[in-house]
Structure formats: structure tokens, C-alpha cells
C-alpha atoms as a PDB file:
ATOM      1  CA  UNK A   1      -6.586 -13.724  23.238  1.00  0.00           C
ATOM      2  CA  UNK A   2      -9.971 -11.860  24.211  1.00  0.00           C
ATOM      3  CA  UNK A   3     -12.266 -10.812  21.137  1.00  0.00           C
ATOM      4  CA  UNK A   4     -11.453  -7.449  22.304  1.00  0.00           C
ATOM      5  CA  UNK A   5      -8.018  -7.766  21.782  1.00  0.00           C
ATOM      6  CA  UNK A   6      -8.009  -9.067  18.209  1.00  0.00           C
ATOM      7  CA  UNK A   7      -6.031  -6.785  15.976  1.00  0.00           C
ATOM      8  CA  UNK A   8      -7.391  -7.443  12.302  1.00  0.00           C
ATOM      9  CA  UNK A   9      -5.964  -5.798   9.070  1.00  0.00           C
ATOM     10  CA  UNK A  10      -6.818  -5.834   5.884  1.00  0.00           C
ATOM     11  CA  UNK A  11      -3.979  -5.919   3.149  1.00  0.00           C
ATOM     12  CA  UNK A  12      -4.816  -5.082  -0.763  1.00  0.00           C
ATOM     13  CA  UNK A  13      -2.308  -6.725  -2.883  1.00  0.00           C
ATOM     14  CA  UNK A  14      -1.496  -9.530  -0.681  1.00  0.00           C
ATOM     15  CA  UNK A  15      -0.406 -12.431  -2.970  1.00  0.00           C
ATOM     16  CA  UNK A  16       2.821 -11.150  -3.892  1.00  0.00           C
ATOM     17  CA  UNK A  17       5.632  -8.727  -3.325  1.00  0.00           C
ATOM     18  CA  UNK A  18       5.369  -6.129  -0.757  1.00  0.00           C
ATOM     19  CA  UNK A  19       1.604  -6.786   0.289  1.00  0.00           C
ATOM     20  CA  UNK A  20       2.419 -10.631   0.651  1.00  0.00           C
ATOM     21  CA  UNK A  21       5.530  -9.817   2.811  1.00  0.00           C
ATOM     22  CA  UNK A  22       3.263  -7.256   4.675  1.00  0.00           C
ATOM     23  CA  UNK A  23       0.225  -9.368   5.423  1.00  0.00           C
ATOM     24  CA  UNK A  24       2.787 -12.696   6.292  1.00  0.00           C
ATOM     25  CA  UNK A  25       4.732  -9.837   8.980  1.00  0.00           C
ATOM     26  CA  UNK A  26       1.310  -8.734  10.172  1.00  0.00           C
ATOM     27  CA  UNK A  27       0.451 -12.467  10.733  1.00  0.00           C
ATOM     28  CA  UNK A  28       3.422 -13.351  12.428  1.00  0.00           C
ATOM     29  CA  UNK A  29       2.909 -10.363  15.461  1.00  0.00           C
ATOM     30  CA  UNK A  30      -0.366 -11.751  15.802  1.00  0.00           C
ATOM     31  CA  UNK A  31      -2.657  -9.665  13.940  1.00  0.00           C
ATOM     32  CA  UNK A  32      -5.722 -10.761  11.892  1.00  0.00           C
ATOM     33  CA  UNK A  33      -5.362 -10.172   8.353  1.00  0.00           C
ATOM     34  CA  UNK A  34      -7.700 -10.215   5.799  1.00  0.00           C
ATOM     35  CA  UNK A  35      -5.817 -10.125   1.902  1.00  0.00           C
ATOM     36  CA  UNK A  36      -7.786  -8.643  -0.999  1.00  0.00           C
ATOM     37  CA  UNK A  37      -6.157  -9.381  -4.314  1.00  0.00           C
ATOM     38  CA  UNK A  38      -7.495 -10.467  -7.893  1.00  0.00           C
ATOM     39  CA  UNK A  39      -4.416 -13.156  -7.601  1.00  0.00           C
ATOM     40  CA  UNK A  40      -5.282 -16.437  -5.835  1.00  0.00           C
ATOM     41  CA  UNK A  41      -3.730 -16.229  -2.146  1.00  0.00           C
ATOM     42  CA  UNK A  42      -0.745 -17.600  -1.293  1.00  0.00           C
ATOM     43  CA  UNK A  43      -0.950 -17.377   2.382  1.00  0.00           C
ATOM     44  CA  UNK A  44      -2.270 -20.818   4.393  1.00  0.00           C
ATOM     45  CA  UNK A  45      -2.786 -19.637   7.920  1.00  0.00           C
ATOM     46  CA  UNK A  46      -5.687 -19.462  10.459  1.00  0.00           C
ATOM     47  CA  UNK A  47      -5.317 -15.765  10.823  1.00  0.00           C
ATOM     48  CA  UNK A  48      -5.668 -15.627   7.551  1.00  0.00           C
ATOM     49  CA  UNK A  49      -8.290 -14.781   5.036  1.00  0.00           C
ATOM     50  CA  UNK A  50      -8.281 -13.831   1.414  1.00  0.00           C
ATOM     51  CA  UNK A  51     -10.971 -12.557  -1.202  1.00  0.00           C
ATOM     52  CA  UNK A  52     -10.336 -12.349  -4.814  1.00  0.00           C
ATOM     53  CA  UNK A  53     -11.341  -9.267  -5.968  1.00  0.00           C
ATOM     54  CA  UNK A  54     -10.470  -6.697  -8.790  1.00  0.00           C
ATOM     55  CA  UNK A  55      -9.971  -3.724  -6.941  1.00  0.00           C
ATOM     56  CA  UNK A  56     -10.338  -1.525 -10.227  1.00  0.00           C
ATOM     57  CA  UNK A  57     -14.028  -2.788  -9.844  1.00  0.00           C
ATOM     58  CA  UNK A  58     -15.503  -0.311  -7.553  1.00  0.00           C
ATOM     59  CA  UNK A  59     -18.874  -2.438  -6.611  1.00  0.00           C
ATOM     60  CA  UNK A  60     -16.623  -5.416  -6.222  1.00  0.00           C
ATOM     61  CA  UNK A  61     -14.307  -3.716  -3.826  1.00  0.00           C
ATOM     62  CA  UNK A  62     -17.139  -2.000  -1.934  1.00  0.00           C
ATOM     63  CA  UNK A  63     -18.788  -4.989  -0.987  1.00  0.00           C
ATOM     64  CA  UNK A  64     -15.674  -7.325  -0.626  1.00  0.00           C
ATOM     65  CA  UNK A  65     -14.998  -4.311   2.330  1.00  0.00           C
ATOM     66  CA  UNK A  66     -18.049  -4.591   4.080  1.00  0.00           C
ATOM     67  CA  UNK A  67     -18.006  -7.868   4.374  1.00  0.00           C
ATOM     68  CA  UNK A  68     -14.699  -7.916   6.323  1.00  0.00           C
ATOM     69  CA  UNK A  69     -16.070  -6.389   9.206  1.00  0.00           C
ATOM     70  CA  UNK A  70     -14.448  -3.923  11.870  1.00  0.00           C
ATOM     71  CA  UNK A  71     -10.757  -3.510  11.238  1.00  0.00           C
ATOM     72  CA  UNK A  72      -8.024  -1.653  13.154  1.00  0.00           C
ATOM     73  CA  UNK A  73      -5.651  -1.130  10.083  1.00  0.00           C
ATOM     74  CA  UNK A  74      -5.555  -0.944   6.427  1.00  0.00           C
ATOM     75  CA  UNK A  75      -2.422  -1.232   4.410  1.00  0.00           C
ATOM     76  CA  UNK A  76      -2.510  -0.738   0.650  1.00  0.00           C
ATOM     77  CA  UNK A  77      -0.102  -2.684  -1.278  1.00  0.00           C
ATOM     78  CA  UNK A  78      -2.055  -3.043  -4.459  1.00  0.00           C
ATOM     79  CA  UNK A  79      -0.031  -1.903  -7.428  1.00  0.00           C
ATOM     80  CA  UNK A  80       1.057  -2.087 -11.223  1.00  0.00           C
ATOM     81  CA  UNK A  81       3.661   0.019 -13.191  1.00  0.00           C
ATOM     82  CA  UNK A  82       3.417   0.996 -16.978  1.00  0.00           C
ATOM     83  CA  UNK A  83       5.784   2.815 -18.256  1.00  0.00           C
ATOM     84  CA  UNK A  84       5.926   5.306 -21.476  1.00  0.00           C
ATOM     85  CA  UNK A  85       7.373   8.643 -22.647  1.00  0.00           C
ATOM     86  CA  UNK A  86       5.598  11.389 -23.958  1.00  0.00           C
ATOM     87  CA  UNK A  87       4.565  10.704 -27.438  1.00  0.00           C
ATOM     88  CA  UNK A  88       3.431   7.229 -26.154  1.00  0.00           C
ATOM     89  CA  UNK A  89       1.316   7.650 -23.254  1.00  0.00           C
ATOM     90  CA  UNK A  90      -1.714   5.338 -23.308  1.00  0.00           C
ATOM     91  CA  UNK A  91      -5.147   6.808 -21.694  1.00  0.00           C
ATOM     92  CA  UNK A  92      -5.966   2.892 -20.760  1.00  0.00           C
ATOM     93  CA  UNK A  93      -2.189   2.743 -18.944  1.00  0.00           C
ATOM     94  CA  UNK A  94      -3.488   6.048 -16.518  1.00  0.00           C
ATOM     95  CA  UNK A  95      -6.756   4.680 -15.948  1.00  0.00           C
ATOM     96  CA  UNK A  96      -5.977   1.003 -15.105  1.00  0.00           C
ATOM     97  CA  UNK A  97      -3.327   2.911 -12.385  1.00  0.00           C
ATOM     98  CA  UNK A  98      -5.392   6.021 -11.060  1.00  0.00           C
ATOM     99  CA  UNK A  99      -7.685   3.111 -10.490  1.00  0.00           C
ATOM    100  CA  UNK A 100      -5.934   0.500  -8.810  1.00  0.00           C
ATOM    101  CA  UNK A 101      -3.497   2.740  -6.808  1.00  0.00           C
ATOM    102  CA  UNK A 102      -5.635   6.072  -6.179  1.00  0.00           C
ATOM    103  CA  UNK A 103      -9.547   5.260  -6.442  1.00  0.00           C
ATOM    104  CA  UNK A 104      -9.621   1.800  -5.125  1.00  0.00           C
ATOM    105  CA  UNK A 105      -7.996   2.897  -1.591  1.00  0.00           C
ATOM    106  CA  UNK A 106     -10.049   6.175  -1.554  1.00  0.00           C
ATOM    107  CA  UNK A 107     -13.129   3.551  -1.659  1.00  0.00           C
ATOM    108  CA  UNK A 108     -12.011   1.422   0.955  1.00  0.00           C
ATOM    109  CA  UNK A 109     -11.210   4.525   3.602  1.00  0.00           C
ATOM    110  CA  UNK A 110     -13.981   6.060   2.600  1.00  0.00           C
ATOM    111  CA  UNK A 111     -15.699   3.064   4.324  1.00  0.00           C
ATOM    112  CA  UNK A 112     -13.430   2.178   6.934  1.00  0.00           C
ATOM    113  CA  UNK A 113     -11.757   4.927   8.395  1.00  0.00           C
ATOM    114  CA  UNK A 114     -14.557   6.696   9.590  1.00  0.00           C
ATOM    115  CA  UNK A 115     -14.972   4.005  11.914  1.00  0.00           C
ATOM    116  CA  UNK A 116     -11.911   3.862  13.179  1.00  0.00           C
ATOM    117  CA  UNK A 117     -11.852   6.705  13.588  1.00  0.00           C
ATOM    118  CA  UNK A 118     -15.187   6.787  15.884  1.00  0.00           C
ATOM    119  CA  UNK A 119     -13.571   3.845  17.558  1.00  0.00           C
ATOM    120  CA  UNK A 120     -10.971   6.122  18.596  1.00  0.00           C
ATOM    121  CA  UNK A 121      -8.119   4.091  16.916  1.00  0.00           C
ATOM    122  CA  UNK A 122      -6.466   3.030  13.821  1.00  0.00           C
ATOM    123  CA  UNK A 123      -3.805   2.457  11.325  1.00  0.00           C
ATOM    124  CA  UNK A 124      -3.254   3.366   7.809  1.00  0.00           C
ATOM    125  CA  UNK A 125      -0.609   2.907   5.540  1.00  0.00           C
ATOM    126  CA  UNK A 126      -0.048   3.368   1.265  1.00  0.00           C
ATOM    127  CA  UNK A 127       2.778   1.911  -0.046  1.00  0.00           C
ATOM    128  CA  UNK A 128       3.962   4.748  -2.443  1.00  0.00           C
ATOM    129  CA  UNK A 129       7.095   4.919  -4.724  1.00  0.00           C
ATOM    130  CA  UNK A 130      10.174   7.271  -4.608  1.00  0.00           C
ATOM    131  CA  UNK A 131       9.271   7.551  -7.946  1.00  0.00           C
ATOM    132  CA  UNK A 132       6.378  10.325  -6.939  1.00  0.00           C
ATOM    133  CA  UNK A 133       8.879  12.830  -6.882  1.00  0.00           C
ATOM    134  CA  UNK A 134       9.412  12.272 -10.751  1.00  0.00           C
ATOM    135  CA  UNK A 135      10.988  10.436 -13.448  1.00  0.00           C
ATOM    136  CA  UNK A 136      11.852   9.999 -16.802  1.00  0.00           C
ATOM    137  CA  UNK A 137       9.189   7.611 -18.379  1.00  0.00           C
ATOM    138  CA  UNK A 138       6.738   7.331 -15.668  1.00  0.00           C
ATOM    139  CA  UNK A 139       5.255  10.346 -15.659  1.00  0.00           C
ATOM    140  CA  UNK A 140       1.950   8.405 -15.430  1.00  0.00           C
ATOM    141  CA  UNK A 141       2.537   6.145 -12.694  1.00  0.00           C
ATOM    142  CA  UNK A 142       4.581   8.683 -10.483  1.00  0.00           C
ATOM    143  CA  UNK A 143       1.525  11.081 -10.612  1.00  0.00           C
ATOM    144  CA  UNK A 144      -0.802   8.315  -9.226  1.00  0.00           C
ATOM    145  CA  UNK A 145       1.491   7.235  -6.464  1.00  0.00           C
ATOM    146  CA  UNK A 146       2.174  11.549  -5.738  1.00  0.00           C
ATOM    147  CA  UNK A 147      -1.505  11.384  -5.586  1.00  0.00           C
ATOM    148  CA  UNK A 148      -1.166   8.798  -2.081  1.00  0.00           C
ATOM    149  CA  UNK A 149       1.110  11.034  -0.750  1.00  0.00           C
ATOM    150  CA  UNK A 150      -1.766  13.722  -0.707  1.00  0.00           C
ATOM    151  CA  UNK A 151      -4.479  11.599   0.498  1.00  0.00           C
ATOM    152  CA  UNK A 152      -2.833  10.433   3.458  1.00  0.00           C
ATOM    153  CA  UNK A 153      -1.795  13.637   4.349  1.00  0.00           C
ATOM    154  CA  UNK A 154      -5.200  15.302   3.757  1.00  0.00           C
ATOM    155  CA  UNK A 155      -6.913  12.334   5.571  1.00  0.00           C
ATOM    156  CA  UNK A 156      -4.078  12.340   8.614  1.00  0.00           C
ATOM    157  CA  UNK A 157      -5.742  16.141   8.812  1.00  0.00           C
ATOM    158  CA  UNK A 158      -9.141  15.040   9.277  1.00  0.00           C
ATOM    159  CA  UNK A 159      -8.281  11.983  11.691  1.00  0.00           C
ATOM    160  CA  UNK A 160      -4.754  12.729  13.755  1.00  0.00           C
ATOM    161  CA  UNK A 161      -7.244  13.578  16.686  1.00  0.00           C
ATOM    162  CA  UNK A 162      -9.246  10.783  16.385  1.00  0.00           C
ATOM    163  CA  UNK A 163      -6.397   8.238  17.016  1.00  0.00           C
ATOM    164  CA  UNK A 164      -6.004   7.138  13.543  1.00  0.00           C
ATOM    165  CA  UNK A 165      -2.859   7.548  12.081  1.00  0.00           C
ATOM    166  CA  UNK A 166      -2.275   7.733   8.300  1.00  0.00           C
ATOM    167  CA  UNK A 167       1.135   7.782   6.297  1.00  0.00           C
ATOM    168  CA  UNK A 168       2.762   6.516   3.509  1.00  0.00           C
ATOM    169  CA  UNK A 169       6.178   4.392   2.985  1.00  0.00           C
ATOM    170  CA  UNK A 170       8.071   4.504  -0.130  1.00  0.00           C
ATOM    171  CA  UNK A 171      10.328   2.386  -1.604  1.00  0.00           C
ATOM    172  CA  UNK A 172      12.711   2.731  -4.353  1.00  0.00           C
ATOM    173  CA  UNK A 173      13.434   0.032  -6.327  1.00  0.00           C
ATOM    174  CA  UNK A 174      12.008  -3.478  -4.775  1.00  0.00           C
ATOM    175  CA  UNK A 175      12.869  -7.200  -5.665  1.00  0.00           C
ATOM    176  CA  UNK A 176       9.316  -8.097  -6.606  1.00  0.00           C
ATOM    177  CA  UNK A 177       7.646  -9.732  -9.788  1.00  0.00           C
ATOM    178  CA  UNK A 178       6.565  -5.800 -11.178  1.00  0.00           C
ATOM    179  CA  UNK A 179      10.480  -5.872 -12.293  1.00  0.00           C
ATOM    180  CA  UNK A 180       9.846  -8.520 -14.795  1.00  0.00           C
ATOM    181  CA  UNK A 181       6.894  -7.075 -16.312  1.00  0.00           C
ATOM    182  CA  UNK A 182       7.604  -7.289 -19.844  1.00  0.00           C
ATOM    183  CA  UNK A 183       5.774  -3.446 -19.605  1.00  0.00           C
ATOM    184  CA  UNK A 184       9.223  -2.524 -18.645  1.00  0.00           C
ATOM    185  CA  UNK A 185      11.778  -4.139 -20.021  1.00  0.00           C
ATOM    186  CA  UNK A 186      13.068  -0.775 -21.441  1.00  0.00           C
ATOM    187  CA  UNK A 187      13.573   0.986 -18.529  1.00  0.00           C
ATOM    188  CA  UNK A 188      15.750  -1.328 -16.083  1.00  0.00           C
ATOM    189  CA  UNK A 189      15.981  -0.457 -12.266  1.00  0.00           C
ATOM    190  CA  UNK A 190      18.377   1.975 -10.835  1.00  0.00           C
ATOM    191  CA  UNK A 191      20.431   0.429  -8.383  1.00  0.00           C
ATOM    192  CA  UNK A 192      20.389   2.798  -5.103  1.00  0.00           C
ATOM    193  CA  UNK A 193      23.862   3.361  -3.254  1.00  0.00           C
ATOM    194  CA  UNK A 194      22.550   0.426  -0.420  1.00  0.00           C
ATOM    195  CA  UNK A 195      24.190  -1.199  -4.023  1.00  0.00           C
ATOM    196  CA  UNK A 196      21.297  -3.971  -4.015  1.00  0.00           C
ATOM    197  CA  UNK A 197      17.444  -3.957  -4.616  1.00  0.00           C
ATOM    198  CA  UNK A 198      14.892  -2.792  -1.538  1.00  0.00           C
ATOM    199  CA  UNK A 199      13.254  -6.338  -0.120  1.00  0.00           C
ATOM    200  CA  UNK A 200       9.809  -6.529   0.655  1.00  0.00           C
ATOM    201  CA  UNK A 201      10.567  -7.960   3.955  1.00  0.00           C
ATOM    202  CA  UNK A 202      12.109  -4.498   4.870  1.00  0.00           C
ATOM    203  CA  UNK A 203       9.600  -2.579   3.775  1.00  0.00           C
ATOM    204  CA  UNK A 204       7.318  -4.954   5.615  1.00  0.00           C
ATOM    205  CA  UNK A 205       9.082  -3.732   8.920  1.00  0.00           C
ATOM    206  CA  UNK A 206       8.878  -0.218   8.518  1.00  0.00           C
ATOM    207  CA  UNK A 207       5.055  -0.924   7.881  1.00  0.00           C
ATOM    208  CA  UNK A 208       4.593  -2.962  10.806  1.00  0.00           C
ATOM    209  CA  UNK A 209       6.197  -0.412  13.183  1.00  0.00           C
ATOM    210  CA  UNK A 210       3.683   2.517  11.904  1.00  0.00           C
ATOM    211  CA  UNK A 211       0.632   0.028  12.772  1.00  0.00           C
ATOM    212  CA  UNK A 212       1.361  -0.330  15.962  1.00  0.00           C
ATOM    213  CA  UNK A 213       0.765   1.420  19.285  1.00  0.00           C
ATOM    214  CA  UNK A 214       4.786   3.127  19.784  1.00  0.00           C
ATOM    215  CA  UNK A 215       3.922   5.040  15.912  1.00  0.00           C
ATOM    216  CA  UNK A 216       0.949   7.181  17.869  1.00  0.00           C
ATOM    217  CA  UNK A 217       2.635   9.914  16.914  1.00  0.00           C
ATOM    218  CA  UNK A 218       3.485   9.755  13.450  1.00  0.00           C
ATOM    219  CA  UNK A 219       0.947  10.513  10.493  1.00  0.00           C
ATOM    220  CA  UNK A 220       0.649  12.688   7.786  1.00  0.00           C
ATOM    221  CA  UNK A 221       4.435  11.332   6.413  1.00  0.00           C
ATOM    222  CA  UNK A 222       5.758  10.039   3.359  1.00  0.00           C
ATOM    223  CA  UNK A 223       8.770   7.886   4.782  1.00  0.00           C
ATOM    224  CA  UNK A 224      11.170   7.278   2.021  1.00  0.00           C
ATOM    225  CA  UNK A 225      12.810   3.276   2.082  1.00  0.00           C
ATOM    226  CA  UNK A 226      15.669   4.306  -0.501  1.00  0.00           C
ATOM    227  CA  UNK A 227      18.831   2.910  -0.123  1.00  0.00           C
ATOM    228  CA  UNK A 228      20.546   6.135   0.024  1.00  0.00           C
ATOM    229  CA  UNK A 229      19.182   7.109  -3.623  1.00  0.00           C
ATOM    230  CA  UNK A 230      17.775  10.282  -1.882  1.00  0.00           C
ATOM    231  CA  UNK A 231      21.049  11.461  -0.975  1.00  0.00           C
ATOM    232  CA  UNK A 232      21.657  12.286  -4.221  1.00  0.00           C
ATOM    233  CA  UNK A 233      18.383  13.569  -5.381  1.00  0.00           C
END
């Protein structure tokens, strides 16, 4: 493959769950990926590169960005959930996820978009939640991952004609590691109608498509992977 015709990405979140079955897809169609993730990588391929990095450290983050070079895509995965009702919200719970889901990608596009978008091409995705919409007990988290929903669409305004493309996917419940986070052992996942947990590999798929050349056309969405739970919302 020419230089030219190197398609690199760079995944937050990619040693586990959705971002580790999003960079793995991304390697297997050929693309270039470059994982950011304060977990060690998991990944061992030559397409592959990985930088440990705390992404709620803005410095950190910056310069862990630059030093990836020119990219044609950028796919946040990066994510925690902490859950609590009113009465026991906890300031440090909000921070921690404005910062990791909402500030850290706002960072990274603020540095790399623009030049795909001078480039005259490019892909962006945020993996969001169904949960944005609302729920009971995660008023916290839900409000950061709402908050993707109106980046991308804000930044799809400034970029749809400059060839970048920006949208989100999200999932409703997912068979990752987040479901076993003691944080939540309260509040057990809903089971959508599909009658099974969302896999990572599927929301990998949908994420793949909208990175590549036939998804020209789509940006500024929020594209729901719910296993028929919207049907009854």
C-alpha cells in the first residue's frame, strides 16, 4: 500500500470493550490504528500502536495527540459509569466523567479535526449511550454522554462541507467489563427485547461502516444500537 493510501485512526479506550473491539475491526480492514488508553494494550499487531495515557489529564492527552501525527479518523471509546440518585450524587463522580467522556474528546478534535478537515476528509465517531435520553440513577453520566450527542452535531455543522463527517453510535446495554463495576452493582442492566446484551463486536460494525468512504453522507446523527429497547421508549 502507497503512503498515500494509509488510513490511520486513532481509538481512545482501546484496551477493552467497545474501543478494543473497534480498534481490532479497524485493524482487520486495513487501517492504521493508534490506541490511547491509561490500561496497558492488549492489541499485538504491526498496525498497531498504543500510548498509555490518562485522558482526564489534559497536557497528557494533548501531547500524546500530537505525537500521533496526521490521522483520517478518530473514534472515542473512552468511558466509565457511576451511578447515584439524588441525595447521593458525588461532585468527584461528574468530574472524573465530564472529563473522560466530554473534555478529553473536545481536546483531541480540537487538534485534529481541523486538519482533516483542511485535508478535505475525515471520520469521527463518539460512542454515546441510550442512556442520554435519561434514566433513573444516572442522571450524571447520561448528561455527559447527551453532551456527545451535541458536540458532534455542532461540529458536523462546522465540517459536513469540508468532507469530515461526525456522528455518534449508541448502545444500550453492552457485554463489557463496565457491567461488573462494583460502582453498579445496584442498578443491574435492562435486558432490551433483542433478549441478550449489545456485543462490542456489533457496535464495532456500525462504527466501521460510518468511517468509511459509502457513510459520505451521514453526520450530524446519533444512531441508536438498542436491541429494540427504543421501541418502547
Amino acid at each position: 500500500m502507497a503512503a498515500e493510501d494509509v488510513k490511520r485512526a486513532l481509538v481512545t479506550g482501546s484496551s477493552s470493550g467497545i474501543g478494543l473491539a473497534i480498534a481490532q475491526a479497524l485493524l482487520d480492514q486495513g487501517w492504521d490504528v493508534i490506541g490511547l488508553d491509561v490500561a496497558p494494550a492488549r492489541i499485538v499487531h504491526p498496525a498497531f500502536s498504543s500510548t498509555a495515557v490518562n485522558l482526564c489529564h489534559a497536557e497528557a492527552t494533548e501531547q500524546a495527540v500530537r505525537s500521533a501525527g496526521a490521522l483520517q479518523a478518530l473514534v472515542h471509546a473512552a468511558g466509565v459509569l457511576r451511578v447515584g440518585r439524588l441525595g447521593e450524587l458525588s461532585s468527584e463522580d461528574s468530574r472524573l466523567m465530564w472529563q473522560l467522556h466530554v473534555d478529553a474528546v473536545t481536546r483531541i478534535a480540537n487538534l485534529v479535526v481541523p486538519a482533516m478537515a483542511q485535508a478535505g476528509a475525515g471520520r469521527v465517531v463518539l460512542v454515546g449511550s441510550r442512556v442520554a435520553r435519561g434514566m433513573a440513577g444516572r442522571s450524571q453520566y447520561a448528561a455527559t454522554k447527551a453532551a456527545l450527542v451535541a458536540l458532534a452535531r455542532s461540529w458536523a455543522a462546522e465540517t459536513a462541507a469540508s468532507g469530515v463527517t461526525v456522528n455518534v453510535v449508541s448502545p444500550a446495554a453492552t457485554e463489557t467489563a463496565m457491567l461488573a463495576d462494583p460502582a453498579r452493582a445496584n442498578t443491574p442492566p435492562k435486558l432490551p427485547p433483542l433478549g441478550r446484551l449489545i456485543r462490542p463486536a456489533e457496535i464495532a460494525a456500525l462504527v466501521s461502516f460510518l468511517l468509511s468512504p459509502d457513510a459520505a453522507a451521514i453526520t450530524g446523527q446519533d444512531i441508536q444500537i438498542c436491541g429494540g429497547a427504543s421501541l418502547a421508549a
